[in-house]
PDB file of N, CA and C in Angstrom:
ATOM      1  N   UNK A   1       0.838  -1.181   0.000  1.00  0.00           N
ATOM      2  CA  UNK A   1       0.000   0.000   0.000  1.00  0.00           C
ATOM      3  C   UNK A   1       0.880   1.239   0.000  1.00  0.00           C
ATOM      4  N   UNK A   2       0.536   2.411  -0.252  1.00  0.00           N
ATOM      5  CA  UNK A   2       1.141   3.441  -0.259  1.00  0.00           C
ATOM      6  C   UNK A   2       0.150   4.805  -0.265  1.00  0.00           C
ATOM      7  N   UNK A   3       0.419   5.904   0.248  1.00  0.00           N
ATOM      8  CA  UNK A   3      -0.109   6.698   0.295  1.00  0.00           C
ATOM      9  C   UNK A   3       0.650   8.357  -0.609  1.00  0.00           C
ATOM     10  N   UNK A   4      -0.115   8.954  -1.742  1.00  0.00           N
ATOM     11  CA  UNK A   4       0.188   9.437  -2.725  1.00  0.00           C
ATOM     12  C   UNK A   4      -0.284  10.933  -2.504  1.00  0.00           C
ATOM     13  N   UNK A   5       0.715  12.316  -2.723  1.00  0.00           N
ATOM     14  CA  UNK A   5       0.165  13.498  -2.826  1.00  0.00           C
ATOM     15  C   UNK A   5      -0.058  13.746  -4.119  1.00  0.00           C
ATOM     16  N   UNK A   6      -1.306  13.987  -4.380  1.00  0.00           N
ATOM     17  CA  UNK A   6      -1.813  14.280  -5.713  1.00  0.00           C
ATOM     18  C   UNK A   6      -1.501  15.588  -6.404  1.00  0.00           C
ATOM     19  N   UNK A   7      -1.135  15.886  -7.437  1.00  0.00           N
ATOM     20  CA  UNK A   7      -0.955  17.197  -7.607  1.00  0.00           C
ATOM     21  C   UNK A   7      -2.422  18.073  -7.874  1.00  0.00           C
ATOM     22  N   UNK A   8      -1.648  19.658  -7.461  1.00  0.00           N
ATOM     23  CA  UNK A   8      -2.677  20.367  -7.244  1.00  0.00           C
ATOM     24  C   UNK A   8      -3.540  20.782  -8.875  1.00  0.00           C
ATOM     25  N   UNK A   9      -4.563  20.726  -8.746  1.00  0.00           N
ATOM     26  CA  UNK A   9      -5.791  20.151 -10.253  1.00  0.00           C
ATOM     27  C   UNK A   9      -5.250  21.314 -11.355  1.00  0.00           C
ATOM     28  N   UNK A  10      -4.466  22.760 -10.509  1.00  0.00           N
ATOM     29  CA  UNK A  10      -4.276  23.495 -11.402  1.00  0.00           C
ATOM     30  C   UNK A  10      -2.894  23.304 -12.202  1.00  0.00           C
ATOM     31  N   UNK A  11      -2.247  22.456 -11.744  1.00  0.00           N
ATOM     32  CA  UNK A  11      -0.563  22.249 -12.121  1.00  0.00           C
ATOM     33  C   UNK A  11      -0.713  21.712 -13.224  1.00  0.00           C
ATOM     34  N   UNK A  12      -1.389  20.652 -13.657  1.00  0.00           N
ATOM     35  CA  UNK A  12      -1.452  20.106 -14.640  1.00  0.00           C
ATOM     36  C   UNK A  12      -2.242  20.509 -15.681  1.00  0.00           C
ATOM     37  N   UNK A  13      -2.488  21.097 -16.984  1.00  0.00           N
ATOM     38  CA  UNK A  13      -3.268  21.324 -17.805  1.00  0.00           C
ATOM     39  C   UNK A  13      -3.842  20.337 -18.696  1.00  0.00           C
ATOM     40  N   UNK A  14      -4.648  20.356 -19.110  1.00  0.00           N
ATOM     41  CA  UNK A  14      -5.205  19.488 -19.649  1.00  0.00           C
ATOM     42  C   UNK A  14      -4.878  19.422 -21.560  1.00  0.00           C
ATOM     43  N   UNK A  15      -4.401  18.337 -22.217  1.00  0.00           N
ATOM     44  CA  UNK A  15      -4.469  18.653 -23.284  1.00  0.00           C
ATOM     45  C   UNK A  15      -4.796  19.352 -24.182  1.00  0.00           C
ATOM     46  N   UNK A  16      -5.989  19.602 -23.608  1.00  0.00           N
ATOM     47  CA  UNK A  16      -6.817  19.645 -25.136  1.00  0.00           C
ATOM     48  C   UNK A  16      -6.843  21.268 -24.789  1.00  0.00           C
ATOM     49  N   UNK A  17      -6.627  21.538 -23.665  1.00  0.00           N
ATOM     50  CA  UNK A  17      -6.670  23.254 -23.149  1.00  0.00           C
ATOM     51  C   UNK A  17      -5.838  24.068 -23.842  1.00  0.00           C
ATOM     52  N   UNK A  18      -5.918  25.160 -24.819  1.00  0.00           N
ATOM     53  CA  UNK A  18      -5.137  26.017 -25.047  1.00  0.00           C
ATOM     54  C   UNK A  18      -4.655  27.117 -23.762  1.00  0.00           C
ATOM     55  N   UNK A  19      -3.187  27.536 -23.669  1.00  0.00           N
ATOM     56  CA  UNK A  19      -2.813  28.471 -22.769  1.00  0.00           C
ATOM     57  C   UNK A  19      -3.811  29.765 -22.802  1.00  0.00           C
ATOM     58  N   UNK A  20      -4.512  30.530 -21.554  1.00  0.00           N
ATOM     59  CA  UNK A  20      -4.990  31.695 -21.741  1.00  0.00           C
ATOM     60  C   UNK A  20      -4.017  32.446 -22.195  1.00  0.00           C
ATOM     61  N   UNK A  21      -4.606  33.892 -22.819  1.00  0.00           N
ATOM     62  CA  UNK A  21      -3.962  34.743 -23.102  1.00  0.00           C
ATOM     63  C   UNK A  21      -3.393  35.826 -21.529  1.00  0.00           C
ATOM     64  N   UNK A  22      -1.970  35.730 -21.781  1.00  0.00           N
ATOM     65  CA  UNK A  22      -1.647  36.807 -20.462  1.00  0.00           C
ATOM     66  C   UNK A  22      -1.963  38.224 -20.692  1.00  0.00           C
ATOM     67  N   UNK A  23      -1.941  38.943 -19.617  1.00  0.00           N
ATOM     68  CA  UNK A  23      -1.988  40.293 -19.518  1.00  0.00           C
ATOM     69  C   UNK A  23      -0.999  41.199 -18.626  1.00  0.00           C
ATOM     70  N   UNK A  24      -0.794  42.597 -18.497  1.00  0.00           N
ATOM     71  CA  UNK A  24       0.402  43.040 -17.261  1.00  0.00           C
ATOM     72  C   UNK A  24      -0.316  42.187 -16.160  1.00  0.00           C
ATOM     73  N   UNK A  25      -1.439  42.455 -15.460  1.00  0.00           N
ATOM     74  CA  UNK A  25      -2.326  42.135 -14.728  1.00  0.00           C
ATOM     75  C   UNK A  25      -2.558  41.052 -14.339  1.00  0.00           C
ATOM     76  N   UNK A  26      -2.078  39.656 -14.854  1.00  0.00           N
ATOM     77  CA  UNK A  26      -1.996  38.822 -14.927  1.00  0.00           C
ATOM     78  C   UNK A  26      -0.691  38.365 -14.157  1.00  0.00           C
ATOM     79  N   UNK A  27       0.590  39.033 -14.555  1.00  0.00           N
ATOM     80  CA  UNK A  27       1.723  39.006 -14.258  1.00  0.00           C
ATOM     81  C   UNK A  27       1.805  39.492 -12.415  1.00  0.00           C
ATOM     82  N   UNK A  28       0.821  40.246 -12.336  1.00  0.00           N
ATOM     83  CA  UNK A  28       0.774  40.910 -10.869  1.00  0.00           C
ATOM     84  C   UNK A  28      -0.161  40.059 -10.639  1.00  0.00           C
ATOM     85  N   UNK A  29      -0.918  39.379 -10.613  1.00  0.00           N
ATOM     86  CA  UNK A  29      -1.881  38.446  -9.863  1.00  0.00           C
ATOM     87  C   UNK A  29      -1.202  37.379  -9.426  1.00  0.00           C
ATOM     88  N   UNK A  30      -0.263  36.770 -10.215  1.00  0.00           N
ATOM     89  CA  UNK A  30       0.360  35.786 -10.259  1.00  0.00           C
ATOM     90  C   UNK A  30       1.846  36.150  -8.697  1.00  0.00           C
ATOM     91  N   UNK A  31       2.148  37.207  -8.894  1.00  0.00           N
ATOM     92  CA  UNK A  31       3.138  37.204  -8.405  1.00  0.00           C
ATOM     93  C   UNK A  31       2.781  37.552  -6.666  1.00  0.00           C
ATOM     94  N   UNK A  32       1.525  38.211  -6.622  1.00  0.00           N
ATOM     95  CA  UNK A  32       0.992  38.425  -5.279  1.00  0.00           C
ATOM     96  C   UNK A  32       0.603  36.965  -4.759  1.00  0.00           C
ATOM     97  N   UNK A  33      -0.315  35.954  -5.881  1.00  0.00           N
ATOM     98  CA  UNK A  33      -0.833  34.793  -5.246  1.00  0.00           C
ATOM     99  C   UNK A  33       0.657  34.004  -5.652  1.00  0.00           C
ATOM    100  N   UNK A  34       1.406  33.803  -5.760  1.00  0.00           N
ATOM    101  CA  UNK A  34       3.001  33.081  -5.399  1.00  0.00           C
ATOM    102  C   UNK A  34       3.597  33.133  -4.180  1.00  0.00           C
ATOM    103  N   UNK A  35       3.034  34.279  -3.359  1.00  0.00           N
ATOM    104  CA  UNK A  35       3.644  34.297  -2.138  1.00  0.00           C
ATOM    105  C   UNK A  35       2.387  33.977  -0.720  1.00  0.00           C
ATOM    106  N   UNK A  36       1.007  33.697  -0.916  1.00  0.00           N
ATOM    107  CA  UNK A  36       0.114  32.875  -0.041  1.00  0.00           C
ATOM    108  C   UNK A  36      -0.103  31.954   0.097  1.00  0.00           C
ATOM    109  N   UNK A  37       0.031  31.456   0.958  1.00  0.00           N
ATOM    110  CA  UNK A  37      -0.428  29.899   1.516  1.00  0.00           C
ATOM    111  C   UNK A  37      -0.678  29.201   0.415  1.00  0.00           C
ATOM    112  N   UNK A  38      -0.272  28.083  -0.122  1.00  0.00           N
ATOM    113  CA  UNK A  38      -0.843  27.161  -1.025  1.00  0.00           C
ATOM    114  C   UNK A  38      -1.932  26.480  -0.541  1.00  0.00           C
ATOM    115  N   UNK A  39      -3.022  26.058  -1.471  1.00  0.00           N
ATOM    116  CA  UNK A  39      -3.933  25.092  -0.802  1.00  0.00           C
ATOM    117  C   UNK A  39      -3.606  23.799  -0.387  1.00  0.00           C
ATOM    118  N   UNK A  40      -3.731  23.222   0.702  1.00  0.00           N
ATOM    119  CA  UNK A  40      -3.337  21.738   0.946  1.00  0.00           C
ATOM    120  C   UNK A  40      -3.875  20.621  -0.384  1.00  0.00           C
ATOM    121  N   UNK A  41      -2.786  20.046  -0.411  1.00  0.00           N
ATOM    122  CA  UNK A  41      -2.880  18.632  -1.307  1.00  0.00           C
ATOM    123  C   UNK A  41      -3.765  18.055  -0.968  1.00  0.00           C
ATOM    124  N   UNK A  42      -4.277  17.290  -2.062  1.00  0.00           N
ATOM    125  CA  UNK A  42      -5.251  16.329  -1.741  1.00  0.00           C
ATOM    126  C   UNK A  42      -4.412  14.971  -1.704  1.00  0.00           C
ATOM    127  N   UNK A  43      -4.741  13.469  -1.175  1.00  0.00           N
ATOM    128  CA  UNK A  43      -4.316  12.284  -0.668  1.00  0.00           C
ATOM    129  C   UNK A  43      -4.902  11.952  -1.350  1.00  0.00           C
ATOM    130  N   UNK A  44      -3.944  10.290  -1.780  1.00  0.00           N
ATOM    131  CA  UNK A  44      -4.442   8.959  -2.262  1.00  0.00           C
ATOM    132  C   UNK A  44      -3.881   7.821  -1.381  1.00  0.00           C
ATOM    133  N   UNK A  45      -4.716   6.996  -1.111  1.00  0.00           N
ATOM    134  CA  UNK A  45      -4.055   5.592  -0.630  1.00  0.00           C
ATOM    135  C   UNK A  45      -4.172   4.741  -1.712  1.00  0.00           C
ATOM    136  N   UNK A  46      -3.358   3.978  -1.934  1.00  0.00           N
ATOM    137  CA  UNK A  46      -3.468   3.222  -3.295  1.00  0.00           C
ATOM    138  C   UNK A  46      -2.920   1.511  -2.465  1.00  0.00           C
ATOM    139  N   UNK A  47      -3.589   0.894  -3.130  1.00  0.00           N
ATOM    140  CA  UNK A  47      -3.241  -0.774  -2.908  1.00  0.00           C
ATOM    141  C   UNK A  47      -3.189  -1.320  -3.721  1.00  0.00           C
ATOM    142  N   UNK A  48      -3.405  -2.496  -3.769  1.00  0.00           N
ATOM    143  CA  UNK A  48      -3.264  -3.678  -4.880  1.00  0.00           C
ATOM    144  C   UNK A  48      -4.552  -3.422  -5.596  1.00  0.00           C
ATOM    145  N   UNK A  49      -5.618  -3.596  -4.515  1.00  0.00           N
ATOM    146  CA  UNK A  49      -6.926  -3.785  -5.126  1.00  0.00           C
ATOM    147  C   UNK A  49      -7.820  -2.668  -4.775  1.00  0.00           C
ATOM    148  N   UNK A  50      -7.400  -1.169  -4.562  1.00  0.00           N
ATOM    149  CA  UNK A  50      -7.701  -0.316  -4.149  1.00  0.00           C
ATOM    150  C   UNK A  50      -7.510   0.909  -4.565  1.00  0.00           C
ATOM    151  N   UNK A  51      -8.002   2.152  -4.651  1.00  0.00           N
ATOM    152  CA  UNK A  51      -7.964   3.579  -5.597  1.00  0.00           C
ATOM    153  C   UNK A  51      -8.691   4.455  -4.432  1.00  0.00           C
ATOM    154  N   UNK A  52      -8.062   5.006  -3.206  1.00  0.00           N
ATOM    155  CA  UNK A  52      -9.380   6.122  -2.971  1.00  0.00           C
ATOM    156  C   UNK A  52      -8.571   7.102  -2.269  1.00  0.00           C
ATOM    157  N   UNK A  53      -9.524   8.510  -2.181  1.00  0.00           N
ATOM    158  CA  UNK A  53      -8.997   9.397  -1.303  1.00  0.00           C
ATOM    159  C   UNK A  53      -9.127   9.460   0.055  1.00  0.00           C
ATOM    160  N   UNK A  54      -8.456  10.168   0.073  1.00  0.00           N
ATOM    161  CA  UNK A  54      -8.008  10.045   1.956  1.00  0.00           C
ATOM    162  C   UNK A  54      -7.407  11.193   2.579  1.00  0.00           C
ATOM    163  N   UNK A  55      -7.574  11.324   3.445  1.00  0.00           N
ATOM    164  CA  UNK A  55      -7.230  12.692   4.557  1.00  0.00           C
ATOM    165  C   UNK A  55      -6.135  12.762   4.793  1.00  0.00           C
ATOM    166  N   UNK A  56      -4.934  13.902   5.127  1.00  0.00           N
ATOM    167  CA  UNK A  56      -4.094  14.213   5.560  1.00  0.00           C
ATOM    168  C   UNK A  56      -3.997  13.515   6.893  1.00  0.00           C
ATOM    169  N   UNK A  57      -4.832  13.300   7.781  1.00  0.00           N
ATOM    170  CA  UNK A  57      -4.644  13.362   9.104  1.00  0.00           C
ATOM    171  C   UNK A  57      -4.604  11.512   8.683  1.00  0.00           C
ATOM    172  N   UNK A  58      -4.718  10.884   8.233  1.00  0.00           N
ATOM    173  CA  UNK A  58      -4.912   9.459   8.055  1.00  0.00           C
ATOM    174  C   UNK A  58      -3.498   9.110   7.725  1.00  0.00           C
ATOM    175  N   UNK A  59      -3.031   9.629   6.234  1.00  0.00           N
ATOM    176  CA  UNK A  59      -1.519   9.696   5.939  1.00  0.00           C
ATOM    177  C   UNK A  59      -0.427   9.770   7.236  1.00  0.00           C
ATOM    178  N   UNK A  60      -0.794  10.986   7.968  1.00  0.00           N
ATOM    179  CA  UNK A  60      -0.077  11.249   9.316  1.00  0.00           C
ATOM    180  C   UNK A  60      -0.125   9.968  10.637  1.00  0.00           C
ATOM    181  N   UNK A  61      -0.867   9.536  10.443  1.00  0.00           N
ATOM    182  CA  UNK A  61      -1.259   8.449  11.112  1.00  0.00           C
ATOM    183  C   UNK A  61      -0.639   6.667  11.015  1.00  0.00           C
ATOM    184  N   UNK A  62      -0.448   7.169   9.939  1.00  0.00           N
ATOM    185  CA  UNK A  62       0.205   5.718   9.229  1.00  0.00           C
ATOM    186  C   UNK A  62       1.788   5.438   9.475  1.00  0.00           C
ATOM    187  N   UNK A  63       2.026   4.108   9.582  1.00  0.00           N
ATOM    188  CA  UNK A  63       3.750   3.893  10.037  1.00  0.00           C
ATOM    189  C   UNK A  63       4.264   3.745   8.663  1.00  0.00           C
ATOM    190  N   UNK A  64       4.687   4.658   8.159  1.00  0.00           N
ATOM    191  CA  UNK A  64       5.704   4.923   7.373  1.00  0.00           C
ATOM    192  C   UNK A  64       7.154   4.079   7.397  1.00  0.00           C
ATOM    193  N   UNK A  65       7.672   3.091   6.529  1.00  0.00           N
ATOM    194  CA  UNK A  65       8.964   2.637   6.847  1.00  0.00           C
ATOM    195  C   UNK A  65       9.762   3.126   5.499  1.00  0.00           C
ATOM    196  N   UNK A  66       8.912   3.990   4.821  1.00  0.00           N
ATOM    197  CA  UNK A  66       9.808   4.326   3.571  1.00  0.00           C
ATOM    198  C   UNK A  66       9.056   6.102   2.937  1.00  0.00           C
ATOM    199  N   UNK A  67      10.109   7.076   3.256  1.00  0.00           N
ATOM    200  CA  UNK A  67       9.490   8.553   2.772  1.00  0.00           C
ATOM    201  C   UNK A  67      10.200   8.889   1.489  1.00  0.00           C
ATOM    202  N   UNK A  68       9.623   9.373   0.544  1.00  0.00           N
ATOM    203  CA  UNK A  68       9.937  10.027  -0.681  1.00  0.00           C
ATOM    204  C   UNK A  68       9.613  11.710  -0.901  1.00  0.00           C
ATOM    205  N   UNK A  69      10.678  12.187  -1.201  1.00  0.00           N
ATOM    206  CA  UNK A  69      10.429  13.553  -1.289  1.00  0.00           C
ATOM    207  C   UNK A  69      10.382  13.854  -2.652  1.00  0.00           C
ATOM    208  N   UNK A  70       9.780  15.548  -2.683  1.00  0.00           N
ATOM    209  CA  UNK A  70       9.467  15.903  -3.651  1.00  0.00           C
ATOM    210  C   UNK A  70      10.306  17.130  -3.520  1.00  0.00           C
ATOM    211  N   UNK A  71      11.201  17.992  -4.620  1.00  0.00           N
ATOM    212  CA  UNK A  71      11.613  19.316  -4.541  1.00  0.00           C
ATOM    213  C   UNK A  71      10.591  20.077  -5.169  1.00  0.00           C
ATOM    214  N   UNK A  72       9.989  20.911  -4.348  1.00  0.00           N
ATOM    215  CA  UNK A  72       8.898  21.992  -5.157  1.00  0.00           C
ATOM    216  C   UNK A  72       9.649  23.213  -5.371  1.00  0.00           C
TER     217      UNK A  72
END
């Protein structure tokens, strides 16, 4: 079993999505919301025969004998 941080829904774009068009305004939205709180990740527990989400506080809970990091 393992327990998975999902990335956040906006990181990833979707194929078929063309890039919006930027603006100055855009450039300053971006750079004010770069420096607030990110929203917490969402969880997966994943198994053999298993797919579901799951809570932070559950992940925290669990005996871990193996951690993988991520550089953000």
């Amino acid at each position: 079993m393992a327990y998975v941080a999902l990335p956040p829904s906006d990181s990833v774009p979707l194929p078929s999505d063309p890039p919006p068009p930027t603006t100055a305004s855009d450039d300053v939205i971006a750079s004010v919301t770069s420096t607030t709180k990110a929203p917490e990740r969402q969880w997966a527990y994943i198994s053999d025969t298993v797919v579901r989400l799951t809570t932070r506080e559950e992940v925290l809970k669990a005996k871990a004998y193996i951690c993988m990091y991520e550089r953000v």
